[in-house]
PDB file of N, CA and C in Angstrom:
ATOM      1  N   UNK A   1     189.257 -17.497  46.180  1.00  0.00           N
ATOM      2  CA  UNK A   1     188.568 -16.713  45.163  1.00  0.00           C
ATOM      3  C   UNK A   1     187.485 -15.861  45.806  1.00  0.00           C
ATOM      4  N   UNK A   2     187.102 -15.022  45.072  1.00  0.00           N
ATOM      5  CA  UNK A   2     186.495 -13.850  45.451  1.00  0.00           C
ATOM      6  C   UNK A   2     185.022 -13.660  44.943  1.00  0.00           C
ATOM      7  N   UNK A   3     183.702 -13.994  45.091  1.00  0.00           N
ATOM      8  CA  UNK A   3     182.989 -13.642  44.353  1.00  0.00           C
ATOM      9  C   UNK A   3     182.371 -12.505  43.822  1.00  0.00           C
ATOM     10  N   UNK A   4     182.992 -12.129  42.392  1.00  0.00           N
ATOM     11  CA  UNK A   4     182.208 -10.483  42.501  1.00  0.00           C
ATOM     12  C   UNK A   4     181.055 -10.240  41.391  1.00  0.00           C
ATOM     13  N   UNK A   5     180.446 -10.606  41.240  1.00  0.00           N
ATOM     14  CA  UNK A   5     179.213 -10.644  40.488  1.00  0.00           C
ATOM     15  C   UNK A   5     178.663 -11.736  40.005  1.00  0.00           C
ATOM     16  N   UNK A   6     177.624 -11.522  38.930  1.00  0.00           N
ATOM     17  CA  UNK A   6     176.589 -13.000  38.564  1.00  0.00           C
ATOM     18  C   UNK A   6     176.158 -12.809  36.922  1.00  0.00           C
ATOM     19  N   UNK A   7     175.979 -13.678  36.255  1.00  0.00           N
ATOM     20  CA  UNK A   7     175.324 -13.645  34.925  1.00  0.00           C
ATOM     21  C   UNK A   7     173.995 -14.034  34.782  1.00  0.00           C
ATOM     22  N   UNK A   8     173.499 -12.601  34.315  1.00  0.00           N
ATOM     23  CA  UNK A   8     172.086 -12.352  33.910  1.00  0.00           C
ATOM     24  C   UNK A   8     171.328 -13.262  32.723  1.00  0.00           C
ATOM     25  N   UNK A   9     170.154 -13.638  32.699  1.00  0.00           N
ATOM     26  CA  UNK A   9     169.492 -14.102  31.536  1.00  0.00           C
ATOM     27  C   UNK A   9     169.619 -13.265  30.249  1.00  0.00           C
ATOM     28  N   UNK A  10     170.470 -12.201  29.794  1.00  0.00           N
ATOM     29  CA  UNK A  10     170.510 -11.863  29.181  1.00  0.00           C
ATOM     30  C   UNK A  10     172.001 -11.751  28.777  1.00  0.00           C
ATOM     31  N   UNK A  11     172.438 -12.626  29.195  1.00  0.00           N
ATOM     32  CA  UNK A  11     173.929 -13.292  29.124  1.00  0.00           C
ATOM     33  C   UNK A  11     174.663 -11.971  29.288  1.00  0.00           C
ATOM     34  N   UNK A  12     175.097 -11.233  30.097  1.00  0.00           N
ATOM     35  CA  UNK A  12     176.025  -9.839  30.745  1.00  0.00           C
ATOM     36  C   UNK A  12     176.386 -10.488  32.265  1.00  0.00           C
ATOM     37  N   UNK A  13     177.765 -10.006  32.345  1.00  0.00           N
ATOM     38  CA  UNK A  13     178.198 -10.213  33.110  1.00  0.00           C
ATOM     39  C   UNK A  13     177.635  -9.140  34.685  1.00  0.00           C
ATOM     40  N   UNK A  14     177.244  -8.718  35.310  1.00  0.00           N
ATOM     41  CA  UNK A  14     177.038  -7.825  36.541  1.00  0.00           C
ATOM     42  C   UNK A  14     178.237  -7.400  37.633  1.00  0.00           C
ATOM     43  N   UNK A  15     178.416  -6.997  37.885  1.00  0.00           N
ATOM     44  CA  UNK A  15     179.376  -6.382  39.094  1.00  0.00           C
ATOM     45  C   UNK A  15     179.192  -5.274  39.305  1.00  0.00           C
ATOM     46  N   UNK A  16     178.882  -5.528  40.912  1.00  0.00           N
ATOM     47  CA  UNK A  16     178.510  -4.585  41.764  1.00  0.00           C
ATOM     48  C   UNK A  16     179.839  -3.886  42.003  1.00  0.00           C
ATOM     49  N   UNK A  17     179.874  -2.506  42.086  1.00  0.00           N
ATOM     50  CA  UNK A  17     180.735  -1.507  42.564  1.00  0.00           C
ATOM     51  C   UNK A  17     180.586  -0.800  43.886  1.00  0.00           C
ATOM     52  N   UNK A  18     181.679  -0.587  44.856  1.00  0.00           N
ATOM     53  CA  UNK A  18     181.451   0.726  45.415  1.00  0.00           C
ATOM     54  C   UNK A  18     182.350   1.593  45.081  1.00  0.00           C
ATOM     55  N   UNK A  19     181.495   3.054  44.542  1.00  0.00           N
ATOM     56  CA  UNK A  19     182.965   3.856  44.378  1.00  0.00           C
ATOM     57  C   UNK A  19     182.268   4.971  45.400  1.00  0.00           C
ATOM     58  N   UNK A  20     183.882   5.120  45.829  1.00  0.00           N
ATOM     59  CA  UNK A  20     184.206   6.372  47.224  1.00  0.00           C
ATOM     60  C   UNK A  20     184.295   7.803  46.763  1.00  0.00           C
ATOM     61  N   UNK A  21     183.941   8.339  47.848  1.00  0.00           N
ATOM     62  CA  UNK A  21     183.882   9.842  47.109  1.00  0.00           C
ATOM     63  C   UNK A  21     184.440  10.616  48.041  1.00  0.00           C
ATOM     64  N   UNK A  22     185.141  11.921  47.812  1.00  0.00           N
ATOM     65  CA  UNK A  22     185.844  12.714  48.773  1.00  0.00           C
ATOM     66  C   UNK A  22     184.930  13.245  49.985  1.00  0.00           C
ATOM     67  N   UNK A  23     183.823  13.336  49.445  1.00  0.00           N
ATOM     68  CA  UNK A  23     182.676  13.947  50.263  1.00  0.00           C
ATOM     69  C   UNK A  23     181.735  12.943  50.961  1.00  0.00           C
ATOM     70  N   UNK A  24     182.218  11.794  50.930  1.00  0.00           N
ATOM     71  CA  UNK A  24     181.889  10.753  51.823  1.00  0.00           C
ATOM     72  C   UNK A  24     180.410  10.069  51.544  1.00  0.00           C
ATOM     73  N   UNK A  25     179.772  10.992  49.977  1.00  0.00           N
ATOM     74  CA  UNK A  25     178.598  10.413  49.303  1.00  0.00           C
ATOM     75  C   UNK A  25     179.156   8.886  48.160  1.00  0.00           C
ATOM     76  N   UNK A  26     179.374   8.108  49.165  1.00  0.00           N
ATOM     77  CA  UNK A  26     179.827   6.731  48.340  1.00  0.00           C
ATOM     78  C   UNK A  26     178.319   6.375  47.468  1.00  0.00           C
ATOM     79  N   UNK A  27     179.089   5.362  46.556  1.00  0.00           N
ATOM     80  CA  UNK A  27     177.814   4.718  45.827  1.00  0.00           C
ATOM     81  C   UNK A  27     177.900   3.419  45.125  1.00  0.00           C
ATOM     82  N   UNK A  28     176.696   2.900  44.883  1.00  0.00           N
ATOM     83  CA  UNK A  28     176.939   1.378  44.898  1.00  0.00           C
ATOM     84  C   UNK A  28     176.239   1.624  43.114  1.00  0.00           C
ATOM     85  N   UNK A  29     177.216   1.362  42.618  1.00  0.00           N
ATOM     86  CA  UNK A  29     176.520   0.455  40.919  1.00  0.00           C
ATOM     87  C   UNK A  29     176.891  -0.822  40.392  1.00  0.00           C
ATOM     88  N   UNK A  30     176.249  -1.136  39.813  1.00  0.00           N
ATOM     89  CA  UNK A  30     176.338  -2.285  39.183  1.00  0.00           C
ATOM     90  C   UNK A  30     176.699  -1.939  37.426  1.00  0.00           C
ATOM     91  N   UNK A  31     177.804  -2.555  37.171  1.00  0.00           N
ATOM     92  CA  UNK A  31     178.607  -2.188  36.080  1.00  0.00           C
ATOM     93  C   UNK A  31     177.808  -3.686  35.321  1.00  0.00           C
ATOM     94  N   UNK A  32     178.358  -3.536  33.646  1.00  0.00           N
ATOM     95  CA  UNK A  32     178.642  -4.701  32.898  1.00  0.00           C
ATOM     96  C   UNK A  32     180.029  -4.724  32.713  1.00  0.00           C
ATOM     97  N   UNK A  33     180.609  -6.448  32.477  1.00  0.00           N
ATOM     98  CA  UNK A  33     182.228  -6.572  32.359  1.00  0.00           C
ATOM     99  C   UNK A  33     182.024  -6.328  30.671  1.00  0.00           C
ATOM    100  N   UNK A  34     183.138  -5.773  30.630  1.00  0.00           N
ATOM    101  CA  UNK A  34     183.481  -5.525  28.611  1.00  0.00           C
ATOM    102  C   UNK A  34     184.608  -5.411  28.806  1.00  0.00           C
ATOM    103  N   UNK A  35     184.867  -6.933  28.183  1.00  0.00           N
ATOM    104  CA  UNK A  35     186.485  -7.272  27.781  1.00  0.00           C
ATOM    105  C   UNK A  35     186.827  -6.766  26.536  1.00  0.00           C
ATOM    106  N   UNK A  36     186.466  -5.751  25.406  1.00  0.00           N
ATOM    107  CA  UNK A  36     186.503  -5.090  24.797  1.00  0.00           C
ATOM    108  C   UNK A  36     186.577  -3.644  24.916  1.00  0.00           C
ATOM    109  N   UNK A  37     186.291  -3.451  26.344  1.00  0.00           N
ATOM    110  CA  UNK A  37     187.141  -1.819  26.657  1.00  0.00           C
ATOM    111  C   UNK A  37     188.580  -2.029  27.596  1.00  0.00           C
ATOM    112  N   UNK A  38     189.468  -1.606  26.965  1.00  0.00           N
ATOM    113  CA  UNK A  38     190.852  -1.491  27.969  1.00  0.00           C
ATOM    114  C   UNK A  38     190.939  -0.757  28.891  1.00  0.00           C
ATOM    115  N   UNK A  39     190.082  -0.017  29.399  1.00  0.00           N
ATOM    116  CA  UNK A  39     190.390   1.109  30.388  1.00  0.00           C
ATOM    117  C   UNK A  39     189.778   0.599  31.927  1.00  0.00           C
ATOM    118  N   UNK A  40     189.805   1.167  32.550  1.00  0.00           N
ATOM    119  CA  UNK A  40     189.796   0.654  34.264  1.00  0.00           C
ATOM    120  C   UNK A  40     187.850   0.693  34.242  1.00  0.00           C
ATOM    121  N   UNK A  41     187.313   1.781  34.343  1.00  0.00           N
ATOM    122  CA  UNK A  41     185.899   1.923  34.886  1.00  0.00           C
ATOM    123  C   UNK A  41     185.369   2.883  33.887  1.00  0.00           C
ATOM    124  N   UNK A  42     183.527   2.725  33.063  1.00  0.00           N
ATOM    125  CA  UNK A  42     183.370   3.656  32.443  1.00  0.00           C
ATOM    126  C   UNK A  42     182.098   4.163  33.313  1.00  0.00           C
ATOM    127  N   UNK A  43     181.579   5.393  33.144  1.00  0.00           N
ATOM    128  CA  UNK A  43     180.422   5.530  34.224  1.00  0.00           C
ATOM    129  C   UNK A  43     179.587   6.936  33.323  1.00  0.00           C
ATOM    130  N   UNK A  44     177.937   6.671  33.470  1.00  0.00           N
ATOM    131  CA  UNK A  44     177.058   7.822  33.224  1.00  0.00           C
ATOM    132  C   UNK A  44     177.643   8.963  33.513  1.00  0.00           C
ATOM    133  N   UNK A  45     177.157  10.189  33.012  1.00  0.00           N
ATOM    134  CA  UNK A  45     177.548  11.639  33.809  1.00  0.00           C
ATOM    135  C   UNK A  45     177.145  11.719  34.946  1.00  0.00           C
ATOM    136  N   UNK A  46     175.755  10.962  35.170  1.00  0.00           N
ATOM    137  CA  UNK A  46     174.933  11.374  36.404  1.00  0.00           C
ATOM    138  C   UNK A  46     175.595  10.874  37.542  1.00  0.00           C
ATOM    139  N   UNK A  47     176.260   9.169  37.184  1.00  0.00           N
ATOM    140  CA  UNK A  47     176.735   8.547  38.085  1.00  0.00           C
ATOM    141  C   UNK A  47     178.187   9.167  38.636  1.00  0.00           C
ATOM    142  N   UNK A  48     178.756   9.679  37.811  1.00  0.00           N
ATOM    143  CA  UNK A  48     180.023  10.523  38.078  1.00  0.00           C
ATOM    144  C   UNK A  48     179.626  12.094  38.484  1.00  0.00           C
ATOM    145  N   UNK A  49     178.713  12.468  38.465  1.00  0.00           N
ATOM    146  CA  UNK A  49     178.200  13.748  39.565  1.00  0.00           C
ATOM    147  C   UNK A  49     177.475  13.452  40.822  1.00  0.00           C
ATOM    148  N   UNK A  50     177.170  12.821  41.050  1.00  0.00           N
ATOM    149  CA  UNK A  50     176.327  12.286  42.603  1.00  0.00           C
ATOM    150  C   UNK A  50     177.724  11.981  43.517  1.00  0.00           C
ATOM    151  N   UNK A  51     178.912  11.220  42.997  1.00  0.00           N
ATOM    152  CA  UNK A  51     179.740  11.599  44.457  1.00  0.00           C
ATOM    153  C   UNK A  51     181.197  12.335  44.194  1.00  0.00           C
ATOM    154  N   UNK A  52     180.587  13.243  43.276  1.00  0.00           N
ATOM    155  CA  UNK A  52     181.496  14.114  42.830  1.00  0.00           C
ATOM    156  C   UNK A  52     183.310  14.241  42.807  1.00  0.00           C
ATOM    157  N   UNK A  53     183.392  13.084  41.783  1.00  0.00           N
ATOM    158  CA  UNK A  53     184.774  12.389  41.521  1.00  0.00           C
ATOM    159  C   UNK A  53     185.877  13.443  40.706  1.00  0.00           C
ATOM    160  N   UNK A  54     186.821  13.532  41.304  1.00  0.00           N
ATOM    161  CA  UNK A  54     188.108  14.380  40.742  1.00  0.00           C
ATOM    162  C   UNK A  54     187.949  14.489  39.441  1.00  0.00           C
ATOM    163  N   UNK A  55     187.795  15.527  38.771  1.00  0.00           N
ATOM    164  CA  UNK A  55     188.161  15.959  37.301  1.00  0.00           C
ATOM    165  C   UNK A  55     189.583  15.842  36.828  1.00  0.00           C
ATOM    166  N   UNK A  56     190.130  14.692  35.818  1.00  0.00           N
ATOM    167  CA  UNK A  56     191.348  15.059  35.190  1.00  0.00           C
ATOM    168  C   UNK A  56     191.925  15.462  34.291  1.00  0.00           C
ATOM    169  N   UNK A  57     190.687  16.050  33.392  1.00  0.00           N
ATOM    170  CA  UNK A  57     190.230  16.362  31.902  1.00  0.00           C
ATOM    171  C   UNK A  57     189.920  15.864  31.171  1.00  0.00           C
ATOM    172  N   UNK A  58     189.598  15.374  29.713  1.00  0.00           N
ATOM    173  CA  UNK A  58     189.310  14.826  28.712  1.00  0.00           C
ATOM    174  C   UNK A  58     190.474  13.883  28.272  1.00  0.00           C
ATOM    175  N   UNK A  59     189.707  12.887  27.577  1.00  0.00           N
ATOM    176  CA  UNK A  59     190.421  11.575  27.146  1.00  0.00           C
ATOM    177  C   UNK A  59     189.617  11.604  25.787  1.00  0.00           C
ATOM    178  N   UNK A  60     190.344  10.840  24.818  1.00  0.00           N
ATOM    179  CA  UNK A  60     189.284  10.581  23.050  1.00  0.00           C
ATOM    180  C   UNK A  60     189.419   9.173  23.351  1.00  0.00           C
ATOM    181  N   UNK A  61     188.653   8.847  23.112  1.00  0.00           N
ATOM    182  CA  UNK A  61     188.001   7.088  22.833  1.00  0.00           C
ATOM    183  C   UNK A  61     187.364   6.831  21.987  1.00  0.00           C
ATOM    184  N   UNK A  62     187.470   5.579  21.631  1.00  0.00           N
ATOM    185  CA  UNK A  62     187.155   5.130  20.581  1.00  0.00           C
ATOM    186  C   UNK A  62     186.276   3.983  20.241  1.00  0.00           C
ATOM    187  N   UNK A  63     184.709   4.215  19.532  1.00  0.00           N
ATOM    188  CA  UNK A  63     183.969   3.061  20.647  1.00  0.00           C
ATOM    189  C   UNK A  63     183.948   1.826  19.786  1.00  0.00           C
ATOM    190  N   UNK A  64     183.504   0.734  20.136  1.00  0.00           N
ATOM    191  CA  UNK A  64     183.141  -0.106  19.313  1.00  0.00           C
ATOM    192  C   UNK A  64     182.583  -0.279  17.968  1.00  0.00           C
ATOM    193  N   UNK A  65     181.886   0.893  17.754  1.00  0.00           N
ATOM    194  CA  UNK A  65     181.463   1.277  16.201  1.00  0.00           C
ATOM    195  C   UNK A  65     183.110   2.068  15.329  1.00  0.00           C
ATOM    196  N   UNK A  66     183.787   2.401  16.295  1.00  0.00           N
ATOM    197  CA  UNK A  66     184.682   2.728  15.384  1.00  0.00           C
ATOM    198  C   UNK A  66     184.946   4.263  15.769  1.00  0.00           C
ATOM    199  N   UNK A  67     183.707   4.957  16.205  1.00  0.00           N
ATOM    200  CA  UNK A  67     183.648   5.950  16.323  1.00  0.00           C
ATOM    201  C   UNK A  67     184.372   6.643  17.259  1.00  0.00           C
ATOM    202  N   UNK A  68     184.960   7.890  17.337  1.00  0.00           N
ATOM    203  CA  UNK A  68     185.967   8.512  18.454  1.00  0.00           C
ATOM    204  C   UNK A  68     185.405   9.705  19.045  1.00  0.00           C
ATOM    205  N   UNK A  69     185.149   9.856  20.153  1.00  0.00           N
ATOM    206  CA  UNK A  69     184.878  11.046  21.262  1.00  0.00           C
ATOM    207  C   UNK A  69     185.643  11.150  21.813  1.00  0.00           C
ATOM    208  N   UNK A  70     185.221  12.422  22.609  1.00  0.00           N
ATOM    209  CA  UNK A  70     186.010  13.251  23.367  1.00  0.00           C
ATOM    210  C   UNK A  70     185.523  13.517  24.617  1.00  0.00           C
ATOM    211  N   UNK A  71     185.799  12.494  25.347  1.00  0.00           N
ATOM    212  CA  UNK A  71     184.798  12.699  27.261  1.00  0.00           C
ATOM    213  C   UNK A  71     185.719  12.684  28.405  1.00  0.00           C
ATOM    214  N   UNK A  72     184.725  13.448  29.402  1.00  0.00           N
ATOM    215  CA  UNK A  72     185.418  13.341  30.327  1.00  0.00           C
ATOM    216  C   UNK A  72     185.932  12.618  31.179  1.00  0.00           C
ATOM    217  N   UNK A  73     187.575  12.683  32.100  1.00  0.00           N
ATOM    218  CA  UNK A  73     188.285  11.850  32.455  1.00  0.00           C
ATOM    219  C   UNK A  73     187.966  12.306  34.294  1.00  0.00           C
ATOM    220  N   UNK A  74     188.230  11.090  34.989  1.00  0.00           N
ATOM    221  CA  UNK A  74     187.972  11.375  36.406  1.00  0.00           C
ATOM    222  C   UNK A  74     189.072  10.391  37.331  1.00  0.00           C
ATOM    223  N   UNK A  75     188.817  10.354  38.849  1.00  0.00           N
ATOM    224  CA  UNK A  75     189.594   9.446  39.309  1.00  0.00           C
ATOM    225  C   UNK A  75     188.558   9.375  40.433  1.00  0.00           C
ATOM    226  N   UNK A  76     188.266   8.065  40.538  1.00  0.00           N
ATOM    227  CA  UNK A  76     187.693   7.728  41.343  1.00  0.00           C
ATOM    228  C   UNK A  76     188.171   6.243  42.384  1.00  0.00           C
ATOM    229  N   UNK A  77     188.044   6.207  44.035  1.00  0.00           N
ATOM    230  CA  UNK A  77     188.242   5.069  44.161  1.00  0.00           C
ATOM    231  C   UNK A  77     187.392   4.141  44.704  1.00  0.00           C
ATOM    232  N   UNK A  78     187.560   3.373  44.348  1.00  0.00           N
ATOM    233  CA  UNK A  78     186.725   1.891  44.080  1.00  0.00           C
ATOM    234  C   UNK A  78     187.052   0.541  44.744  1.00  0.00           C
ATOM    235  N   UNK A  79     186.096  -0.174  45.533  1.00  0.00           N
ATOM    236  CA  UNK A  79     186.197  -1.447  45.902  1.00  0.00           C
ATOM    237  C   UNK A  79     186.092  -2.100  45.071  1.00  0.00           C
ATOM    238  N   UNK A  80     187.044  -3.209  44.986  1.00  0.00           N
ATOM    239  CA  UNK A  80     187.023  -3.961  43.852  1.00  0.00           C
ATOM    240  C   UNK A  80     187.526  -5.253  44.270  1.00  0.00           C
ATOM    241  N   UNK A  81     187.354  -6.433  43.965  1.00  0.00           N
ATOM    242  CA  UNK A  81     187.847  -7.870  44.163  1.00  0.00           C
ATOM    243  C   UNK A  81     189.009  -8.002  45.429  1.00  0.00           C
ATOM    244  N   UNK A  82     188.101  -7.058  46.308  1.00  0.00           N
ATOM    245  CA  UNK A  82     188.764  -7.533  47.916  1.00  0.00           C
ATOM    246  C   UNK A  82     189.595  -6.248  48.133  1.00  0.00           C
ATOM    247  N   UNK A  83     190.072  -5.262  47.559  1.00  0.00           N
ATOM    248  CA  UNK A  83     190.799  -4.263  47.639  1.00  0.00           C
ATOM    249  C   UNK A  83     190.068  -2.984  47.142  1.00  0.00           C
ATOM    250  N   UNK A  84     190.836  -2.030  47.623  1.00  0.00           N
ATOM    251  CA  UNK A  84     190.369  -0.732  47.627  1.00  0.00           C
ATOM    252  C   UNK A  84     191.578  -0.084  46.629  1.00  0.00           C
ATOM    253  N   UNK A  85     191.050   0.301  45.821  1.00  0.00           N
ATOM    254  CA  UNK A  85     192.199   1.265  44.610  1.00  0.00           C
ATOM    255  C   UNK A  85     191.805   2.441  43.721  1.00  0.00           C
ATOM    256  N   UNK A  86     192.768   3.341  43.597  1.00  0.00           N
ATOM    257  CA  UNK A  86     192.106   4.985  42.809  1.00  0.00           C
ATOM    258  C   UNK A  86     192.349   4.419  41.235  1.00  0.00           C
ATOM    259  N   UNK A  87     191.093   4.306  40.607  1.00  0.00           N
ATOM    260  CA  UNK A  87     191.161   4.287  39.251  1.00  0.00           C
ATOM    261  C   UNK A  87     191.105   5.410  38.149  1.00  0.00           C
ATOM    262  N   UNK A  88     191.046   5.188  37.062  1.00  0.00           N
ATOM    263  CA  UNK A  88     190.621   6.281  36.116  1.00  0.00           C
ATOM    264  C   UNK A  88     189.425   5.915  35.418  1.00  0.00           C
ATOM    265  N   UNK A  89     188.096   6.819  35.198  1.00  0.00           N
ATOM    266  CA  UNK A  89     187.025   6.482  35.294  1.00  0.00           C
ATOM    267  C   UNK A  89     187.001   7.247  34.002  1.00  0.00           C
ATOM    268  N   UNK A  90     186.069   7.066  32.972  1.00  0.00           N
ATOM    269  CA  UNK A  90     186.189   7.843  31.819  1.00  0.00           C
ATOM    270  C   UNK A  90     184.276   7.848  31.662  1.00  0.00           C
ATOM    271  N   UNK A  91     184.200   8.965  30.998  1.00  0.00           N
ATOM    272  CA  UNK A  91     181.989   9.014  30.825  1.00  0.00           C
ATOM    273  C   UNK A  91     181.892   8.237  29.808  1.00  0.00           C
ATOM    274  N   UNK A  92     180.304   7.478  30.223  1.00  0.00           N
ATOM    275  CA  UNK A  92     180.052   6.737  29.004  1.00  0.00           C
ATOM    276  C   UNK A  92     178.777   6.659  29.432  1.00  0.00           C
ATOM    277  N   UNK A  93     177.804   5.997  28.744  1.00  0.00           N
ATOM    278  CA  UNK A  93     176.205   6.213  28.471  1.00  0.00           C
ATOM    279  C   UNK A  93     175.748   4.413  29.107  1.00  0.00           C
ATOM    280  N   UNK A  94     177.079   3.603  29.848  1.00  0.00           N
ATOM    281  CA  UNK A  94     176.358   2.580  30.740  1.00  0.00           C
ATOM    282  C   UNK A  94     178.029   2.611  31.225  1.00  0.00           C
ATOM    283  N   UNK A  95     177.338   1.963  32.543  1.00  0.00           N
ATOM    284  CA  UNK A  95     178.801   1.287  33.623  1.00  0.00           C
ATOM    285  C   UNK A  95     179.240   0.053  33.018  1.00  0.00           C
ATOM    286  N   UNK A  96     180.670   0.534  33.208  1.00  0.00           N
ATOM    287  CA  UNK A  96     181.497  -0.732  32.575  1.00  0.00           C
ATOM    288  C   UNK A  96     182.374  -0.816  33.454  1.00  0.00           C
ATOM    289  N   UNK A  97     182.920  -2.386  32.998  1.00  0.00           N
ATOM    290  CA  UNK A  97     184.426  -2.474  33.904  1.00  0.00           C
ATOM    291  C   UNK A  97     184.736  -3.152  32.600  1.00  0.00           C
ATOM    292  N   UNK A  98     186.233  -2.443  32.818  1.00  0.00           N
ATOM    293  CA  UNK A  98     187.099  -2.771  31.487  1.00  0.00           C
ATOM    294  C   UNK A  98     188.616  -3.852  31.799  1.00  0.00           C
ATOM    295  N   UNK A  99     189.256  -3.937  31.155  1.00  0.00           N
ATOM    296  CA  UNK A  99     190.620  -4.901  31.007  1.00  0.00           C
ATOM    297  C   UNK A  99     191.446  -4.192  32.175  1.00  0.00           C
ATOM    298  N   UNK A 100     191.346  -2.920  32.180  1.00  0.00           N
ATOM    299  CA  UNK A 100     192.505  -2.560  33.017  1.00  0.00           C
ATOM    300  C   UNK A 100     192.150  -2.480  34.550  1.00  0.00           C
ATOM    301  N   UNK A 101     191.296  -2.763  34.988  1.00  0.00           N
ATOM    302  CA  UNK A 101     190.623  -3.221  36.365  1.00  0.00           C
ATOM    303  C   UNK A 101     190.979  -4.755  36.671  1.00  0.00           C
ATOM    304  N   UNK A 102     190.702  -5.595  35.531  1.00  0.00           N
ATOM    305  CA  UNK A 102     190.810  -7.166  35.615  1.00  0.00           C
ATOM    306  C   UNK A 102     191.937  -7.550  35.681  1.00  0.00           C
ATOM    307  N   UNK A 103     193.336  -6.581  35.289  1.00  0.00           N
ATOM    308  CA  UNK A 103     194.478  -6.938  34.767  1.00  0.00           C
ATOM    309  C   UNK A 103     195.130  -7.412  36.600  1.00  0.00           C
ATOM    310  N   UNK A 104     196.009  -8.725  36.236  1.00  0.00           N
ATOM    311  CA  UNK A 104     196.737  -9.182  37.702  1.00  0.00           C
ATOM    312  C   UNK A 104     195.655 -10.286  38.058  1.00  0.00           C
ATOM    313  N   UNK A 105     194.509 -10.155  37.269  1.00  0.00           N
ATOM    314  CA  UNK A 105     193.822 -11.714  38.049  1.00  0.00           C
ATOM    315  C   UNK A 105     193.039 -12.535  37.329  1.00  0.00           C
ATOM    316  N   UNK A 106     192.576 -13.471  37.880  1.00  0.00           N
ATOM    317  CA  UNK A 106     192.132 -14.537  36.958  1.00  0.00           C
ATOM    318  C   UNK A 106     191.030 -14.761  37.378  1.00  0.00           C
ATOM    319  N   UNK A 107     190.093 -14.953  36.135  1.00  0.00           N
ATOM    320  CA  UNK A 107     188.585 -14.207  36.009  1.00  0.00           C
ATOM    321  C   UNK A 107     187.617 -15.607  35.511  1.00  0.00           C
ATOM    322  N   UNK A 108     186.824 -16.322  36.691  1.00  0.00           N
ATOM    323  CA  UNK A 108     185.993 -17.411  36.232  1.00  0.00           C
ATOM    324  C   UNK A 108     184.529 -17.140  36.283  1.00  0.00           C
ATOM    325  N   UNK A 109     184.374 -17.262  34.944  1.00  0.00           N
ATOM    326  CA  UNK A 109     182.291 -17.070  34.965  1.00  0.00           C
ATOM    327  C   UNK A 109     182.069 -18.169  34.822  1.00  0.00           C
ATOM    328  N   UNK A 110     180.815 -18.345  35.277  1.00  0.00           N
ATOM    329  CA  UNK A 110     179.756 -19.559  35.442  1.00  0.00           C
ATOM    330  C   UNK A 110     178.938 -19.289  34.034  1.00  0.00           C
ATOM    331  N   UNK A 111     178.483 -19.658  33.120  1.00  0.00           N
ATOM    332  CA  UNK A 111     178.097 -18.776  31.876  1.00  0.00           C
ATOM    333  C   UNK A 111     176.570 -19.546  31.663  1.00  0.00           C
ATOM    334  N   UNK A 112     175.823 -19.258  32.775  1.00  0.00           N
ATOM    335  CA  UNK A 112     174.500 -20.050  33.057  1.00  0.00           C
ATOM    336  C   UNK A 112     173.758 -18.692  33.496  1.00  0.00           C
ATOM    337  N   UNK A 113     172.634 -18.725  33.337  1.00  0.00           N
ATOM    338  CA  UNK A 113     171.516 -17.789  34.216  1.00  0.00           C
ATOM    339  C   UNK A 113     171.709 -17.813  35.422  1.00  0.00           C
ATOM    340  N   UNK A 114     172.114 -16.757  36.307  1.00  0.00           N
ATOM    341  CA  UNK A 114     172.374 -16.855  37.612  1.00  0.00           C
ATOM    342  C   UNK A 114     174.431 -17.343  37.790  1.00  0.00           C
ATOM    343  N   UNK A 115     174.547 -17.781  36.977  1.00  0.00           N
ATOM    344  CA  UNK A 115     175.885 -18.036  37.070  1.00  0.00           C
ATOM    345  C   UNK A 115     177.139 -17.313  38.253  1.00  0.00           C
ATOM    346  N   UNK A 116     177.927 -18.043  38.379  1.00  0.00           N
ATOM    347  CA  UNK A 116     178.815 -16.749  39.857  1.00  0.00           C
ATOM    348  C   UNK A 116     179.728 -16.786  38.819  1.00  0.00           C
ATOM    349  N   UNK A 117     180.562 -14.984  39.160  1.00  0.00           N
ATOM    350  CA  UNK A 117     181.442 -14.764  38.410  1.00  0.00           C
ATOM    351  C   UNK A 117     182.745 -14.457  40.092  1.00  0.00           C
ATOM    352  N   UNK A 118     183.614 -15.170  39.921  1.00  0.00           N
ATOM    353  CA  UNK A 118     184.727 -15.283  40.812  1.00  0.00           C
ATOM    354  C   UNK A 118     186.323 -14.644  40.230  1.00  0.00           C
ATOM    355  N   UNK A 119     186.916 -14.044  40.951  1.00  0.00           N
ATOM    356  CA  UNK A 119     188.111 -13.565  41.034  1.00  0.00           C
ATOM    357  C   UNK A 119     189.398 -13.828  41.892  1.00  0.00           C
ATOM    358  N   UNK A 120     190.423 -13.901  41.379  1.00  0.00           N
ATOM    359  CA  UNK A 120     191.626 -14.405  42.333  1.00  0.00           C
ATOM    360  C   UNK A 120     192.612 -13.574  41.787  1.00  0.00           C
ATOM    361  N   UNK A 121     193.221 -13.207  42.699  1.00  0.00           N
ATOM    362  CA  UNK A 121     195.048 -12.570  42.439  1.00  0.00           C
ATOM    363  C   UNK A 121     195.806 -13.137  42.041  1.00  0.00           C
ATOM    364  N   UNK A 122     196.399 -12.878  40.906  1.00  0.00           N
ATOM    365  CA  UNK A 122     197.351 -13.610  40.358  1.00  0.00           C
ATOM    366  C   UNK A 122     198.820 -13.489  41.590  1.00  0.00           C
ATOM    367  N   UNK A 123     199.358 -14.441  41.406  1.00  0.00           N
ATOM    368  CA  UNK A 123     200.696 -13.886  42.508  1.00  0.00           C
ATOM    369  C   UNK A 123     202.116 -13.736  41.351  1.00  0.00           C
TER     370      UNK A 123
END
């Protein structure tokens, strides 16, 4: 197993990211897990202009209130639970990691302050 993040006193999951950039300005964030978004990675505008990630156009989503926008779509690639892979990154107003990043492995939190959150490949 893999350890890739920790649970905060404010019960959120953490995971640290690196995402790669064509221009070799990599960057390190720290996402929240939301098993309530299906999509691979969500990220600020700001955070998706600092290492200036492929434009693939617009995507509509649909947020938890119900509500549906229209933001922009990117590809970015990303270290992730021991591997390196090009995701699809969509804008959003905090870093997320969603279902379709987690999908293929099996996902153990510690659900304590400080808690380790661990990952394994499914085979």
């Amino acid at each position: 197993m893999t350890s890739i993040g920790r649970v905060t006193g404010d019960r959120e999951v953490v995971v640290p990211l690196l995402v790669h950039a064509e221009n070799g300005a990599d960057r390190q964030v720290d996402a929240l897990l939301d098993t309530g978004f299906n999509g691979y990675l969500a990220l600020p505008a700001h955070v998706i202009e600092s290492p200036e990630l492929h434009r693939l156009g617009r995507e509509q989503v649909t947020l938890a209130s119900g509500e549906i926008h229209l933001v922009g779509k990117y590809e970015a690639t990303l270290g992730f639970g021991g591997t390196v892979q090009s995701v699809e990154v969509v804008e959003a107003g905090e870093p997320l990691v969603g279902m379709a990043l987690l999908w293929g492995f099996d996902l153990h939190i510690q659900c304590i302050d400080g808690g380790q959150v661990d990952l394994e490949r499914l085979s």
